[in-house]
Protein backbone atom coordinates (compact mmCIF):
# COMPACT_ATOMS: atom_id res chain seq x y z
CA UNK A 1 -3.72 -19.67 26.15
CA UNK A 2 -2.42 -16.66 24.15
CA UNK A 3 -5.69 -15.65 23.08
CA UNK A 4 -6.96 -14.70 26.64
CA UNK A 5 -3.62 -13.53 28.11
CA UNK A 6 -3.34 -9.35 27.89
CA UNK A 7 0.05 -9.24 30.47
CA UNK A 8 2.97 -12.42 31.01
CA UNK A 9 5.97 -11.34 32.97
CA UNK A 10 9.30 -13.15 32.76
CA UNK A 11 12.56 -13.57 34.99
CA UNK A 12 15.57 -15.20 34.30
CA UNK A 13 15.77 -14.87 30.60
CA UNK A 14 19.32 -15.05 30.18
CA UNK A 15 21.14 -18.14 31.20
CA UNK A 16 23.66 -18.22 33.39
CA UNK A 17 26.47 -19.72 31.36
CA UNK A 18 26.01 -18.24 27.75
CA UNK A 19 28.48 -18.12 24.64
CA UNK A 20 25.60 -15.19 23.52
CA UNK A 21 22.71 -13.33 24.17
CA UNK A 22 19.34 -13.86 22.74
CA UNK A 23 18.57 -10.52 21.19
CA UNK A 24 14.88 -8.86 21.63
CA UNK A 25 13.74 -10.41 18.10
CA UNK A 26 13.81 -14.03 19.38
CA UNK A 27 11.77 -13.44 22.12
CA UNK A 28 9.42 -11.30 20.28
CA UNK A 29 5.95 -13.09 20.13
CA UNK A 30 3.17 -11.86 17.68
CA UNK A 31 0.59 -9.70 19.20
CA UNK A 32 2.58 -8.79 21.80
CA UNK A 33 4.82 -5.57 22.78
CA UNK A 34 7.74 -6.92 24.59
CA UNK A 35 9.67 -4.40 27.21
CA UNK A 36 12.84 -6.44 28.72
CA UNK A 37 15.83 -4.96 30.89
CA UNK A 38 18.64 -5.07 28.56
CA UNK A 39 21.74 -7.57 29.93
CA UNK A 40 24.82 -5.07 30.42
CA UNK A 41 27.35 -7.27 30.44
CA UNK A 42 27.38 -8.03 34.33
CA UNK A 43 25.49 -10.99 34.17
CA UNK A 44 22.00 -10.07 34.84
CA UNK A 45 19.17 -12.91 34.52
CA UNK A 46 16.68 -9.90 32.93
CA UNK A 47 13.42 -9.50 33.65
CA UNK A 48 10.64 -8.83 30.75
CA UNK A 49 6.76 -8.04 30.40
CA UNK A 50 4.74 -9.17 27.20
CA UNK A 51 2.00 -6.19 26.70
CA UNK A 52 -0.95 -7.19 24.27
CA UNK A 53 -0.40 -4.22 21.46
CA UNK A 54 -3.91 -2.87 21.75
CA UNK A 55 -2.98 -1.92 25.36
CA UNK A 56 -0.56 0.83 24.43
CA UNK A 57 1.94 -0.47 27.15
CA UNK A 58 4.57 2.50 27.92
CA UNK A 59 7.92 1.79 29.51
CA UNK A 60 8.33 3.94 33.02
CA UNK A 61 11.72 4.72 33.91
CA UNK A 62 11.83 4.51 37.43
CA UNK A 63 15.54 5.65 38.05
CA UNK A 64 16.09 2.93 40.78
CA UNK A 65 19.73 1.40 41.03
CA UNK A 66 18.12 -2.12 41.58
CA UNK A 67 18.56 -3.32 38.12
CA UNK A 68 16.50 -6.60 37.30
CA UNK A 69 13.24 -4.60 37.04
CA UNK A 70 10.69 -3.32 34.15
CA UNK A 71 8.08 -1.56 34.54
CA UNK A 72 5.33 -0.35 32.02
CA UNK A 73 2.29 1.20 32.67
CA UNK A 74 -1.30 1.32 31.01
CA UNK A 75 -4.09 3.87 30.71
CA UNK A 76 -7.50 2.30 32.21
CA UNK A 77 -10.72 3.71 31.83
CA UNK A 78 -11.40 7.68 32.90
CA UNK A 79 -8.19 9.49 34.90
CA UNK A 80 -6.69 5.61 36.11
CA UNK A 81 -3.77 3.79 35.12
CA UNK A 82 -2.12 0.91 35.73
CA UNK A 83 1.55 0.32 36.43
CA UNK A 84 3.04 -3.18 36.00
CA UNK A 85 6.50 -4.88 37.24
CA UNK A 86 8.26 -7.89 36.54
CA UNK A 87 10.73 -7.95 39.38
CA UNK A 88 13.94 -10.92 39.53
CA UNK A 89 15.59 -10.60 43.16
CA UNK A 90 18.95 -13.50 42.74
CA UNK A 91 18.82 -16.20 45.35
CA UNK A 92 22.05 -15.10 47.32
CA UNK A 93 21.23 -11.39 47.03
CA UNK A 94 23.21 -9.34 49.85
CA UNK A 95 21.59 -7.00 52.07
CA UNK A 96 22.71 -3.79 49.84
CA UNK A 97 20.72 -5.31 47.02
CA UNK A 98 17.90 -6.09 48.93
CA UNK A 99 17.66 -2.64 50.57
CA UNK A 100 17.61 -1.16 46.99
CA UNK A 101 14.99 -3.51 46.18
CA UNK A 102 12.64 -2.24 49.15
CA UNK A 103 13.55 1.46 48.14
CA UNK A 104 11.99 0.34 44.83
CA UNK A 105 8.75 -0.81 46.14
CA UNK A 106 8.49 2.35 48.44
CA UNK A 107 9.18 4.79 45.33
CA UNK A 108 6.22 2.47 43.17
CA UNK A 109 3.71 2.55 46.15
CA UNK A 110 3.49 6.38 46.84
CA UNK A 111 3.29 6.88 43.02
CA UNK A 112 -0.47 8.82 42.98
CA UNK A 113 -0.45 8.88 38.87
CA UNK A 114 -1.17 5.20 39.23
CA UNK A 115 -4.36 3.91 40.46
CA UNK A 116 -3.43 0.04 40.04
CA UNK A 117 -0.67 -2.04 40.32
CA UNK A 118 0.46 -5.25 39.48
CA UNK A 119 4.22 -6.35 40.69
CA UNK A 120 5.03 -9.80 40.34
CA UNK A 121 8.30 -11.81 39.59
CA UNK A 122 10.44 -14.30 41.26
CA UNK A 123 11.73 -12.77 44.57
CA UNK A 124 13.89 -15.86 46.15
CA UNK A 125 12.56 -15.46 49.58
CA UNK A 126 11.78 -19.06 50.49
CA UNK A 127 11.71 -18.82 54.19
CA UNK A 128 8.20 -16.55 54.40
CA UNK A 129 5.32 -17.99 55.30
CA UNK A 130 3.08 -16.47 53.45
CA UNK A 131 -0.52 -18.12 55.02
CA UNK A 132 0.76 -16.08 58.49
CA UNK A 133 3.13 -13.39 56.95
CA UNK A 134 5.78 -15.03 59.25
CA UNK A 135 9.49 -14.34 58.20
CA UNK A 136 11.18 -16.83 59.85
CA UNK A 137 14.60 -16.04 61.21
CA UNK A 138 15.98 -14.36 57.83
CA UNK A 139 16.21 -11.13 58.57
CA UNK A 140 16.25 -9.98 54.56
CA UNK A 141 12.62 -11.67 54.96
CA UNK A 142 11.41 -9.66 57.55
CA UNK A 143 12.35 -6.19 56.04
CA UNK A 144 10.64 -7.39 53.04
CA UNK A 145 7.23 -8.56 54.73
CA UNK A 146 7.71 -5.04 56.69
CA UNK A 147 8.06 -2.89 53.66
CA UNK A 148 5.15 -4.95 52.30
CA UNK A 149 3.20 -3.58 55.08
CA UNK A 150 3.94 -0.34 55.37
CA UNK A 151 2.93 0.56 51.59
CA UNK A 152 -0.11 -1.58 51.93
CA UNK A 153 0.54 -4.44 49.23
CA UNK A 154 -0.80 -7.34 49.03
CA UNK A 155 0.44 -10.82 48.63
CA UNK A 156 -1.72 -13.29 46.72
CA UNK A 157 0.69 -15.88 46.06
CA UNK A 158 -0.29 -19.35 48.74
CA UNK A 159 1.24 -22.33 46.81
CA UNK A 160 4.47 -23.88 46.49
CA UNK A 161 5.39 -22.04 42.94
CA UNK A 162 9.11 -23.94 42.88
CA UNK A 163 9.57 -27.60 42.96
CA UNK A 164 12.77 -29.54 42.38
CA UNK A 165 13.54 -33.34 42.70
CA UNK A 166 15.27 -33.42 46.04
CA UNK A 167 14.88 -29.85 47.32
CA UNK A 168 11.84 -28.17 49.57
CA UNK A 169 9.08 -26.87 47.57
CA UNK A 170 8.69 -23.02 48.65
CA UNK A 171 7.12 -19.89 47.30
CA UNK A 172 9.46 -18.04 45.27
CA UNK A 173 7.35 -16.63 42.55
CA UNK A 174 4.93 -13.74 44.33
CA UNK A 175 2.08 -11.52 42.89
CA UNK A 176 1.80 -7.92 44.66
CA UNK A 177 -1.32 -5.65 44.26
CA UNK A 178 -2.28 -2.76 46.13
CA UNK A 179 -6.21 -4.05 46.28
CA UNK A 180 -6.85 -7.33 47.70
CA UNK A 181 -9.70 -7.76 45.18
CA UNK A 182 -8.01 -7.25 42.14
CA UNK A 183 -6.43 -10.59 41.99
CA UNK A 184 -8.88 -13.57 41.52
CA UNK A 185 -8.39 -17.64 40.23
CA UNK A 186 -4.68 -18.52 40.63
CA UNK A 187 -4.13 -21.19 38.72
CA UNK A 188 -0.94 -23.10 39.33
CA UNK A 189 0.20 -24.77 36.09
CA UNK A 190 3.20 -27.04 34.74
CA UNK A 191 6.66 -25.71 34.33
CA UNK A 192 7.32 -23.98 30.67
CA UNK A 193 10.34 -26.48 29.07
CA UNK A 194 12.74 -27.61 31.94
CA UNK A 195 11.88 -24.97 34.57
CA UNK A 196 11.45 -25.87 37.79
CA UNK A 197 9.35 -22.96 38.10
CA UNK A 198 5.40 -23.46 37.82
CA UNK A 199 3.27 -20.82 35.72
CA UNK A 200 1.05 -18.79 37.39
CA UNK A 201 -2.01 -18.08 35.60
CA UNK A 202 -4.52 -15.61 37.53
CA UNK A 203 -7.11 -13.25 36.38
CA UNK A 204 -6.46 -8.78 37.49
CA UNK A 205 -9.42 -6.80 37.53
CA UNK A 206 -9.77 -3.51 36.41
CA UNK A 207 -11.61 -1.14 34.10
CA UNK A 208 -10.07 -0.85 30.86
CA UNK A 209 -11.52 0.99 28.19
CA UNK A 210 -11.55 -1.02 24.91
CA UNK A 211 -9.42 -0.65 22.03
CA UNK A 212 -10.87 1.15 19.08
CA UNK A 213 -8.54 -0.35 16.74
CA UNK A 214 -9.96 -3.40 15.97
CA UNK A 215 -11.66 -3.83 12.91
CA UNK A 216 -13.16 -6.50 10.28
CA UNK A 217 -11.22 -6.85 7.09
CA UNK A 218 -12.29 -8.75 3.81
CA UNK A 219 -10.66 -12.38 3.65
CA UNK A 220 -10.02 -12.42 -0.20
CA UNK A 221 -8.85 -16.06 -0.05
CA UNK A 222 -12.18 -17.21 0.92
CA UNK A 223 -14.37 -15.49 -1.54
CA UNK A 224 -16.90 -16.73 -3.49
CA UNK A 225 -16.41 -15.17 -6.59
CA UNK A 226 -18.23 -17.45 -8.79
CA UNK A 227 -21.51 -15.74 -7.36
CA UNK A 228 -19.84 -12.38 -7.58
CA UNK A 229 -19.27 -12.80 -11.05
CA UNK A 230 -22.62 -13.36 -11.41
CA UNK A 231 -23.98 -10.94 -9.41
CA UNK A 232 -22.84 -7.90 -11.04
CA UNK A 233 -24.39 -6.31 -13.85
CA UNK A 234 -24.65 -7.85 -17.28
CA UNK A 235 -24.55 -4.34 -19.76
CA UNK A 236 -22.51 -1.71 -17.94
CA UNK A 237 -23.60 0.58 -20.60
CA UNK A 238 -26.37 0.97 -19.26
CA UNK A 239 -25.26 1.77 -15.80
CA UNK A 240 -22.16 3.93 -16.70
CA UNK A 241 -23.24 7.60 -18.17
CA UNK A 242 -23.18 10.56 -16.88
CA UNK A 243 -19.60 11.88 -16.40
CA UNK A 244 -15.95 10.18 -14.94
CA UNK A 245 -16.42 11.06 -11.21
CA UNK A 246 -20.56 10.10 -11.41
CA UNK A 247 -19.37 6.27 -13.48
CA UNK A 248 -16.48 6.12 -11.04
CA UNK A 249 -18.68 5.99 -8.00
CA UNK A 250 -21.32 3.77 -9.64
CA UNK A 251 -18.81 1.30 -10.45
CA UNK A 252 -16.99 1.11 -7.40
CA UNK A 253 -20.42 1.25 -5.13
CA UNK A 254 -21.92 -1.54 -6.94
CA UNK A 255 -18.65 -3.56 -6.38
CA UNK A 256 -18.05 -2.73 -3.06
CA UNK A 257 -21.43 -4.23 -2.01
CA UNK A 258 -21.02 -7.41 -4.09
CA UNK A 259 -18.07 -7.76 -1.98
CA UNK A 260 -19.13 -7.20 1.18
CA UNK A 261 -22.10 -10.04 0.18
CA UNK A 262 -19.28 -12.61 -0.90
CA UNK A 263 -16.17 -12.49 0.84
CA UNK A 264 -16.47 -13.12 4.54
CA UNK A 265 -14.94 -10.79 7.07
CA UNK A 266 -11.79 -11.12 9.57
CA UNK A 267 -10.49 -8.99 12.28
CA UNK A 268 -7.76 -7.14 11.28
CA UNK A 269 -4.28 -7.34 13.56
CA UNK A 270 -4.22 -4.27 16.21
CA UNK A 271 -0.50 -3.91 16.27
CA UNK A 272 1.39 -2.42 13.44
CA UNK A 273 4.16 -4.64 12.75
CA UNK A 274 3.35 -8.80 12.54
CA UNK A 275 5.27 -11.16 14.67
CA UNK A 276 6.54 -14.45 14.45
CA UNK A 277 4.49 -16.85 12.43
CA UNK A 278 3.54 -19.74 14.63
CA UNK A 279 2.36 -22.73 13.15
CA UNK A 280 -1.16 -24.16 14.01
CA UNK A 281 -0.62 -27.06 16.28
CA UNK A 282 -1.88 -30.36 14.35
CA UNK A 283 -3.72 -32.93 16.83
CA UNK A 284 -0.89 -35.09 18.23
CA UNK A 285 1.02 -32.12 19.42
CA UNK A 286 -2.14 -31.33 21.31
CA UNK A 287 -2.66 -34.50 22.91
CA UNK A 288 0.73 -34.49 23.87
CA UNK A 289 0.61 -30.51 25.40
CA UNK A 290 -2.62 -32.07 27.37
CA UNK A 291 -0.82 -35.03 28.33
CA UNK A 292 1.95 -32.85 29.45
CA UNK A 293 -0.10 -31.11 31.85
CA UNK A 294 -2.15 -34.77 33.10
CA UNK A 295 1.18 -36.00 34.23
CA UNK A 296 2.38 -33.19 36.14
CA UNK A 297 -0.66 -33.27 37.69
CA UNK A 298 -0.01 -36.80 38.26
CA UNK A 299 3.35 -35.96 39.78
CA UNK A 300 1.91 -33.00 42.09
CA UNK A 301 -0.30 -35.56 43.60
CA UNK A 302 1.69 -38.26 44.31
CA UNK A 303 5.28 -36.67 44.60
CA UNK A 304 6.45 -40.26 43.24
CA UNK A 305 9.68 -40.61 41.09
CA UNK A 306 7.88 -42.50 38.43
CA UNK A 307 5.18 -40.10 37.88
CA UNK A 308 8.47 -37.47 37.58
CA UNK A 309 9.89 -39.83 34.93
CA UNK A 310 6.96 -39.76 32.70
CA UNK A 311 6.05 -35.75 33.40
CA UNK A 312 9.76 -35.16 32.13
CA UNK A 313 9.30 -38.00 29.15
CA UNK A 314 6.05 -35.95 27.84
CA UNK A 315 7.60 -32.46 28.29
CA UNK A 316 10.37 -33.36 25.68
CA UNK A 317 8.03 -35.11 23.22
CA UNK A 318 6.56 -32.01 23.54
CA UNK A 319 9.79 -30.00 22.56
CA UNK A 320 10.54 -32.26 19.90
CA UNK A 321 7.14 -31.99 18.15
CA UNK A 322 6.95 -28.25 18.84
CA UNK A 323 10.84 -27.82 16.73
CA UNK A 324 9.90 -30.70 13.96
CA UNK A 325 6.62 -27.98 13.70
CA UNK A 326 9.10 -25.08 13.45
CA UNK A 327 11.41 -26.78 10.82
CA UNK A 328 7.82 -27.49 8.26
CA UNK A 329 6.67 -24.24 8.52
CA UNK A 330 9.88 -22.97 7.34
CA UNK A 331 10.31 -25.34 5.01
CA UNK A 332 6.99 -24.47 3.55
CA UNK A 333 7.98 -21.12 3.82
CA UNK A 334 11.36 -21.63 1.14
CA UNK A 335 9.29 -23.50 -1.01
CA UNK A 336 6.59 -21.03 -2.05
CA UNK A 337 8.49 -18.28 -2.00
CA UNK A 338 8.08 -17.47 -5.40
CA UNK A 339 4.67 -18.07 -5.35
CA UNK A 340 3.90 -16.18 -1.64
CA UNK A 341 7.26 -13.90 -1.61
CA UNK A 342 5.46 -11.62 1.59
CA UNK A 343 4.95 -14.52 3.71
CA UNK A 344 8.84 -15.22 3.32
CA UNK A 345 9.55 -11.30 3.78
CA UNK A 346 7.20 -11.49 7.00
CA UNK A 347 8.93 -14.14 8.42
CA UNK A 348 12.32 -12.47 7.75
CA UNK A 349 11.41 -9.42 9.09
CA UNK A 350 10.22 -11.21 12.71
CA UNK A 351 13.56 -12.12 13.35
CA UNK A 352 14.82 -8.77 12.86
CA UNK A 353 15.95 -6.83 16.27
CA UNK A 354 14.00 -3.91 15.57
CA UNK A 355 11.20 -2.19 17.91
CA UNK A 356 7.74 -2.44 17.19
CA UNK A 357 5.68 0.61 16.02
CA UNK A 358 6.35 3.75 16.74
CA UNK A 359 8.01 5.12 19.94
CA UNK A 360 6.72 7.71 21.84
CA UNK A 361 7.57 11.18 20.27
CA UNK A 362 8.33 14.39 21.91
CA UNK A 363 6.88 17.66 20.77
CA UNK A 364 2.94 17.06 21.45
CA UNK A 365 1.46 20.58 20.75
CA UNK A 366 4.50 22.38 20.26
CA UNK A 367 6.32 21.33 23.47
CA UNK A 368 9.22 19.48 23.99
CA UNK A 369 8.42 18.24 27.02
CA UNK A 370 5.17 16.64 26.09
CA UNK A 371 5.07 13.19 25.00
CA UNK A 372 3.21 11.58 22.51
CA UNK A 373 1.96 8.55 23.00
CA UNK A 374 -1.12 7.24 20.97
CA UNK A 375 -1.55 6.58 17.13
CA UNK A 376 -3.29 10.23 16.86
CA UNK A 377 -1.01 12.20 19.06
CA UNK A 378 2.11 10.51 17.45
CA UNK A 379 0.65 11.58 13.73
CA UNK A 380 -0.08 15.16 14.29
CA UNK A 381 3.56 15.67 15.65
CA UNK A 382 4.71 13.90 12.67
CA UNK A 383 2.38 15.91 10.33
CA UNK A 384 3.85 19.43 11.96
CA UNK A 385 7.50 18.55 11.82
CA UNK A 386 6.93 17.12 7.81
CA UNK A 387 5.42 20.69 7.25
CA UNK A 388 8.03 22.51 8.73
CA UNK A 389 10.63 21.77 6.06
CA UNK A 390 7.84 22.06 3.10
CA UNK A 391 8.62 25.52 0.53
CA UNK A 392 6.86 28.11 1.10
CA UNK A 393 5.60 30.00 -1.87
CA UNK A 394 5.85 33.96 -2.21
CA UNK A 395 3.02 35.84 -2.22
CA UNK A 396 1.38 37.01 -5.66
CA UNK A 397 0.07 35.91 -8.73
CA UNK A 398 1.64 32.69 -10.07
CA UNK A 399 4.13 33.03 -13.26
CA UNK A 400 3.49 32.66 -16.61
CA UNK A 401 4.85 30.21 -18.57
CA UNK A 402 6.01 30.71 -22.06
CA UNK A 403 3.89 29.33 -24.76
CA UNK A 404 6.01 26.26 -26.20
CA UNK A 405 5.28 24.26 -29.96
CA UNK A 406 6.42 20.21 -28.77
CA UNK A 407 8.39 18.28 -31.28
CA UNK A 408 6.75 14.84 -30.35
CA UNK A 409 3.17 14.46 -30.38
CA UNK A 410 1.10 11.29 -28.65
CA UNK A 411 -0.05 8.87 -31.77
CA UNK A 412 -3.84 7.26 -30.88
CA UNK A 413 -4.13 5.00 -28.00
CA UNK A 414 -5.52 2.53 -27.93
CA UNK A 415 -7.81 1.13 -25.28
CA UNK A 416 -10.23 -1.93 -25.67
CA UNK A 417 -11.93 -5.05 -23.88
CA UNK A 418 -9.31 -7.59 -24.77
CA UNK A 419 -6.12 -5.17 -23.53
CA UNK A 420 -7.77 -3.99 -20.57
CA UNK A 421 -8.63 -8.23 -19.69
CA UNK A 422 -5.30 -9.18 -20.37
CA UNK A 423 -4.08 -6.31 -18.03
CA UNK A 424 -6.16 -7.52 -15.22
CA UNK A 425 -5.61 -10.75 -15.43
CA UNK A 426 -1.73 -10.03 -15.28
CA UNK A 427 -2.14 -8.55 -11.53
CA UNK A 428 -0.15 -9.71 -8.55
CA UNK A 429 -3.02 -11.44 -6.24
CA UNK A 430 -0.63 -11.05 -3.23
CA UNK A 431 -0.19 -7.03 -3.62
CA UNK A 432 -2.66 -4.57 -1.58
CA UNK A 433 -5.42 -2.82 -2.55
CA UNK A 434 -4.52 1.12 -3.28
CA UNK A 435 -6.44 4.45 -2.13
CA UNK A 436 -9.23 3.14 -4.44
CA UNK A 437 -10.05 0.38 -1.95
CA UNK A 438 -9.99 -2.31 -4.86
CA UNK A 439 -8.36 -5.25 -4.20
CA UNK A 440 -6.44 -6.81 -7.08
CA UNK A 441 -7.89 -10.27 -6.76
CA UNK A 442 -11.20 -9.06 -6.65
CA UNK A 443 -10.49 -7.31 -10.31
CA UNK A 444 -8.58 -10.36 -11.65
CA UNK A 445 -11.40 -12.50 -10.50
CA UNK A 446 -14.34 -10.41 -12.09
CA UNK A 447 -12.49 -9.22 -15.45
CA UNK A 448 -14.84 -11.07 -17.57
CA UNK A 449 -18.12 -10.47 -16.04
């Protein structure tokens, strides 16, 4: 499901008993940007939004004193931009929270820098009827379903979205736009661990300019470089003349397209800093994530006690299988780390609490109150401030330097076949390749050819 999701928002994050919080580096998820309303100590639930990286999410401050909000906004295609909130209203809110709640929503609507938007989150007003817009007699309801009216938002949510063994389903869990057209194919699905609280799965539509960061990399573990070795040249002698910078290019030309013919491609990662690494999900888990969602199915049919029973029996097979997954990987992880050291260093550094990328830097052509916020913007301020504090040589001719007689003087080195193979085959296979675009395993692979 990861693959096609760009946005998830999330309430409640924190429980509501806790010896400790979860810090940001648990939740993190690979792929992802995750922007979450720091707990304060006053026992929020928090609120968060998973961005997909190549969306260039930025966090938007909104100054509002109604706390369990986040907001983050995206650049579309052309002048638009979309803003997007995750939004967790508790269920015995008073009226001063709810008021500041509804100031909120005012401040987002009359926003004209955004073109979209996309509020959703769990706002504990069971008592609307949403298929009439009727309030009931809560009178918290009504100011909401008035404010939603007034700025023009609209409500896509129909479905029960909370159900609970021996409570009323309701609609707790709402998705606001300010197009009726931009939300299409709500899909209601199972509860994520034991949440009473269904996923909603829907599709926004908008006009996003792609991402021009994705690119194909070699995958050096799958290259065939038994035909590589015999596809380049037998006598380099005759190939190499000429002088350094001429053999240079020859050579690394006539390697470059033997690899490009043997090693298949990849897409690289678009986001800077790799996540968690999930393990791939072996066929039993499957059948049991699929069986999962049959029996919930099952149980939203029938509303029978039995069908509950088994729902909740296959939803903690799945937790079991999903932690017994967990505990392999790392165990694999331990075990080769001699062999594999940065897979063990990339695991470690997932469960670090530390933000991903770059943040947004002040000082975009020369003023402080400019922000920048992509890759290219971010790199020239970077570039102006590292040259501010390089020395700055006088004017004139440069100094002469004193003619000197050295005491030690380099004896004959020596440089043939067998010390430069022995060299090559003594390189680290895990290491990256350097400016000159040659991978080590590609070397150590073709060292006799």
């Amino acid at each position: 499901m990861l693959d096609n999701t760009d946005i998830m928002g999330i309430t409640e994050i924190y429980p509501k008993n806790f010896r400790y919080l979860p810090n940001k580096a648990e939740l993190r998820i690979e792929g992802y940007n995750l922007f979450i309303n720091e707990n304060s100590g006053d026992r929020q639930r928090g609120v968060g939004l998973y961005i997909k990286s190549e969306h260039h999410g930025v966090e938007v401050d909104m100054g509002s004193t109604f706390k369990e909000s986040i907001w983050v906004k995206i650049k579309l295609s052309r002048n638009n931009c979309l803003l997007v909130g995750c939004i967790y209203r508790i269920p015995n809110s008073d009226e001063e929270n709810t008021k500041e709640l509804l100031k909120l929503l005012d401040k987002v609507s009359s926003k004209k820098e955004y073109s979209h938007l996309l509020i959703m989150g769990d706002f504990n007003l069971p008592k609307i009827d949403w298929n009439s817009w009727s309030p009931g007699n809560d009178k918290q309801s009504e100011s909401f379903v008035e404010c939603l009216r007034d700025n023009y938002l609209c409500q896509h949510t129909t479905d029960f979205t909370r159900i609970r063994k021996g409570s009323e389903p309701s609609i707790l869990d709402l998705i606001l736009t300010n197009e009726d057209e931009m939300i299409r194919e709500i899909k209601y699905d199972s509860p994520v661990g034991s949440s009473d609280h269904l996923v909603l799965i829907f599709k926004f539509h908008c006009n996003k300019t792609p991402s021009a960061n994705k690119t194909h990399r070699l995958n050096y573990n799958k290259g065939d470089f038994e035909s590589m070795r015999n596809d380049v040249p037998i006598n380099w002698n005759r190939i190499l003349n000429g002088s350094i910078d001429k053999m240079y290019k020859s050579f690394t030309e006539i390697i470059e397209a033997s690899a490009n013919k043997y090693i298949p491609k990849r897409k690289s990662k678009c986001h800077p800093v790799s996540g968690k690494l999930n393990p791939p999900l072996n066929k039993d888990t499957l059948k049991l994530i699929n069986k999962k969602h049959r029996t919930w199915q099952r149980y939203m049919e029938t509303k029978s006690e039995s069908k509950y029973k088994e729902y909740a029996k296959a939803r903690n097979q799945v937790k079991w299988e999903l932690r017994k997954s967990r505990r392999e990987t790392e165990k694999s992880i331990a075990k080769d780390i001699k062999q594999h050291p940065k897979r063990f260093w990339k695991y470690v550094n997932s469960k670090r609490k530390i933000k991903i990328g770059i943040s947004d830097l002040k000082g975009l052509n020369g003023d402080d109150q400019q922000m920048a916020v992509t890759d290219r913007e971010k790199a020239e301020v970077l570039a102006i401030f590292f040259s501010s504090v390089f020395t700055k040589e006088p004017p004139g001719a440069l100094p002469e330097f004193e003619n000197r007689n050295p005491s030690y003087h380099f004896k004959e080195i020596v440089c043939n076949q067998n010390v430069v193979e022995k060299l090559l085959g003594n390189l680290n296979e895990n290491k990256s390749q350097g400016p000159d675009r040659m991978h080590p395993k590609i070397l150590k692979e073709i060292r006799y050819s």
